[in-house]
C-alpha atoms as a PDB file:
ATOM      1  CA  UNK A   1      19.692 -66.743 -79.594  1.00  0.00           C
ATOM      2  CA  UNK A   2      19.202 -63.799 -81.869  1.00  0.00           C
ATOM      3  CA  UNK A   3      18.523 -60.602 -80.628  1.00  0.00           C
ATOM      4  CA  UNK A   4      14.788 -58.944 -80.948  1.00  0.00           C
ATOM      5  CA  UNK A   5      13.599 -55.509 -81.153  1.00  0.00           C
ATOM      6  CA  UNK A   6      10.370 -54.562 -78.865  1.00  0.00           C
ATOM      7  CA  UNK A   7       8.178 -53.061 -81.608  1.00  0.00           C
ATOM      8  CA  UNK A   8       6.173 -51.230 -78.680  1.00  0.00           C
ATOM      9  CA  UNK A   9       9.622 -49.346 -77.021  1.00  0.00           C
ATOM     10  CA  UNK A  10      11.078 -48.383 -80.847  1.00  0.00           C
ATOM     11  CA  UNK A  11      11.107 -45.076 -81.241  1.00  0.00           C
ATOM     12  CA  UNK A  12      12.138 -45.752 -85.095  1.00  0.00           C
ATOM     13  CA  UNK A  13      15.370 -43.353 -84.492  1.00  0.00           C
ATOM     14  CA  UNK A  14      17.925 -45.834 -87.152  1.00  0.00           C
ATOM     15  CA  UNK A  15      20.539 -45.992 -84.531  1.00  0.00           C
ATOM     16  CA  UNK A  16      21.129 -49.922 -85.154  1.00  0.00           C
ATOM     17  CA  UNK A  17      20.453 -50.281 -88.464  1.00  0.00           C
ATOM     18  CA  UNK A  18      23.927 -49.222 -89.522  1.00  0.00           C
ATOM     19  CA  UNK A  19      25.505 -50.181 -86.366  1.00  0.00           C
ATOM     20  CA  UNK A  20      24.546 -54.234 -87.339  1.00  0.00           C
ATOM     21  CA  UNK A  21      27.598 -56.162 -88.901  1.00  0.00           C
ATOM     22  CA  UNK A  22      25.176 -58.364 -90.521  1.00  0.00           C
ATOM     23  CA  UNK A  23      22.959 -56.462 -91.852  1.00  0.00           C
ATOM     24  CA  UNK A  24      20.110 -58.170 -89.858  1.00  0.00           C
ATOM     25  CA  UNK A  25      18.290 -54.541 -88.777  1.00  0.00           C
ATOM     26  CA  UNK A  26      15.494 -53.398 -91.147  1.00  0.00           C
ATOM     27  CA  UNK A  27      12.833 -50.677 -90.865  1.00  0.00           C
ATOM     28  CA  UNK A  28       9.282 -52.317 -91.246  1.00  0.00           C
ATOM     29  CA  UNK A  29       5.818 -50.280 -90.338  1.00  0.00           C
ATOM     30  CA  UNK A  30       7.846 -46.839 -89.144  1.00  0.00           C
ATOM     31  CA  UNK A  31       9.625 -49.592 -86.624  1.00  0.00           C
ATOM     32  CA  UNK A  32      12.839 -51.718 -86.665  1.00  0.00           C
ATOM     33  CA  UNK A  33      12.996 -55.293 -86.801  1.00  0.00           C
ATOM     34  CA  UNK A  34      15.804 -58.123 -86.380  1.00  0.00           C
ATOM     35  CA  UNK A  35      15.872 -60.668 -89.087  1.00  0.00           C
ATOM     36  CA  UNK A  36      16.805 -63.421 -86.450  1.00  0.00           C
ATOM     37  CA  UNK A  37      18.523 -65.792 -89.493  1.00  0.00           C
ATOM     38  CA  UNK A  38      20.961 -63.136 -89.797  1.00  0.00           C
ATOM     39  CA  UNK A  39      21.864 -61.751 -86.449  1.00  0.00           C
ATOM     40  CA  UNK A  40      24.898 -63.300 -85.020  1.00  0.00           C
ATOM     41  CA  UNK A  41      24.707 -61.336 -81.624  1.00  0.00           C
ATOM     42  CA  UNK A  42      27.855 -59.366 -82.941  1.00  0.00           C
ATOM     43  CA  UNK A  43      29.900 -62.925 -81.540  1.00  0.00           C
ATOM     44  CA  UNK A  44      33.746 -62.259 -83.682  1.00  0.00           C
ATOM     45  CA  UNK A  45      32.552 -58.511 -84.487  1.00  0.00           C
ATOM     46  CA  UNK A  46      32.198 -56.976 -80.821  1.00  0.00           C
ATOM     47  CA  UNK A  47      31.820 -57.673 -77.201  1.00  0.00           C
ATOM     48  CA  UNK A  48      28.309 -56.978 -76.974  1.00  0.00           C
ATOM     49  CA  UNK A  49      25.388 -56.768 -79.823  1.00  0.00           C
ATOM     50  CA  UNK A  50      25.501 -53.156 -80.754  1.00  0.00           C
ATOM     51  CA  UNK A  51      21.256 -52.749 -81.513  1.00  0.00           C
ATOM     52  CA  UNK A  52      21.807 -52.842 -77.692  1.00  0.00           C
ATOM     53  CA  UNK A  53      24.775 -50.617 -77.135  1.00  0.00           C
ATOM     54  CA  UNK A  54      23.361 -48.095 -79.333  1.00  0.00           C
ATOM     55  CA  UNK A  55      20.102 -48.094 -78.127  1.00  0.00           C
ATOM     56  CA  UNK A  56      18.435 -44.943 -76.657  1.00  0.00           C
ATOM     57  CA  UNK A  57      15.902 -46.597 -75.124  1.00  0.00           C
ATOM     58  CA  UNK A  58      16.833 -49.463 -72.280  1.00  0.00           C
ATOM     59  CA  UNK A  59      15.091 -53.037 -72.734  1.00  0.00           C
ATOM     60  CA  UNK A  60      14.384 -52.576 -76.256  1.00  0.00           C
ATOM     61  CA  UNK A  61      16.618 -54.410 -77.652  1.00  0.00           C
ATOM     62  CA  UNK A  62      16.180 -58.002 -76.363  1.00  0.00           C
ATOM     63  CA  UNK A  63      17.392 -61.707 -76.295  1.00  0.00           C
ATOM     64  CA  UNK A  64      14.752 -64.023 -78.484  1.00  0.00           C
ATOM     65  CA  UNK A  65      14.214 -67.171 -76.900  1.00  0.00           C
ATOM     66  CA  UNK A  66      11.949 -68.325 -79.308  1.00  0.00           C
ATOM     67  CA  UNK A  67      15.551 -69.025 -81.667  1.00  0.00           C
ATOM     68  CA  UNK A  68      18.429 -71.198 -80.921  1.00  0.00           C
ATOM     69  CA  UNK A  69      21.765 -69.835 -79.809  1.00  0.00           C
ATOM     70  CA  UNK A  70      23.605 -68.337 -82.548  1.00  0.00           C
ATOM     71  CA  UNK A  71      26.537 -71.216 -83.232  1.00  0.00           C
ATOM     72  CA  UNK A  72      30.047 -69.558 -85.048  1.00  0.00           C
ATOM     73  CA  UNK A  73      30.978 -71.813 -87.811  1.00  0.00           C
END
């Protein structure tokens, strides 16, 4: 599952834009949104996702269960 970014808790502060190894953060509409085809839930870059590590604000960043589990090739 890809990660997804509560449009309604993002503050539009950047943190994990530059944080994502994939390059899967954007800023759309003053907010920040996951492309979900390229987030890889950080799985073989780091332990956790860091949108959520570097977060400010808790329960922002979010699984999306609407996508399948993100499989490593």
């Amino acid at each position: 599952m890809a990660y997804k970014i509560v449009a309604s808790q993002c503050t539009g502060c950047s943190a994990c834009e530059p944080q994502c190894p994939n390059v899967a953060i954007f800023e759309k509409a003053g907010t920040f949104v996951i492309d979900p085809s390229k987030c890889s839930e950080c799985i073989g870059h780091y332990d956790e996702p860091q949108c959520v590590a570097v977060c400010p604000v808790d329960g922002t960043c979010v699984i999306d269960n609407s996508v399948p589990r993100y499989q490593a090739a």
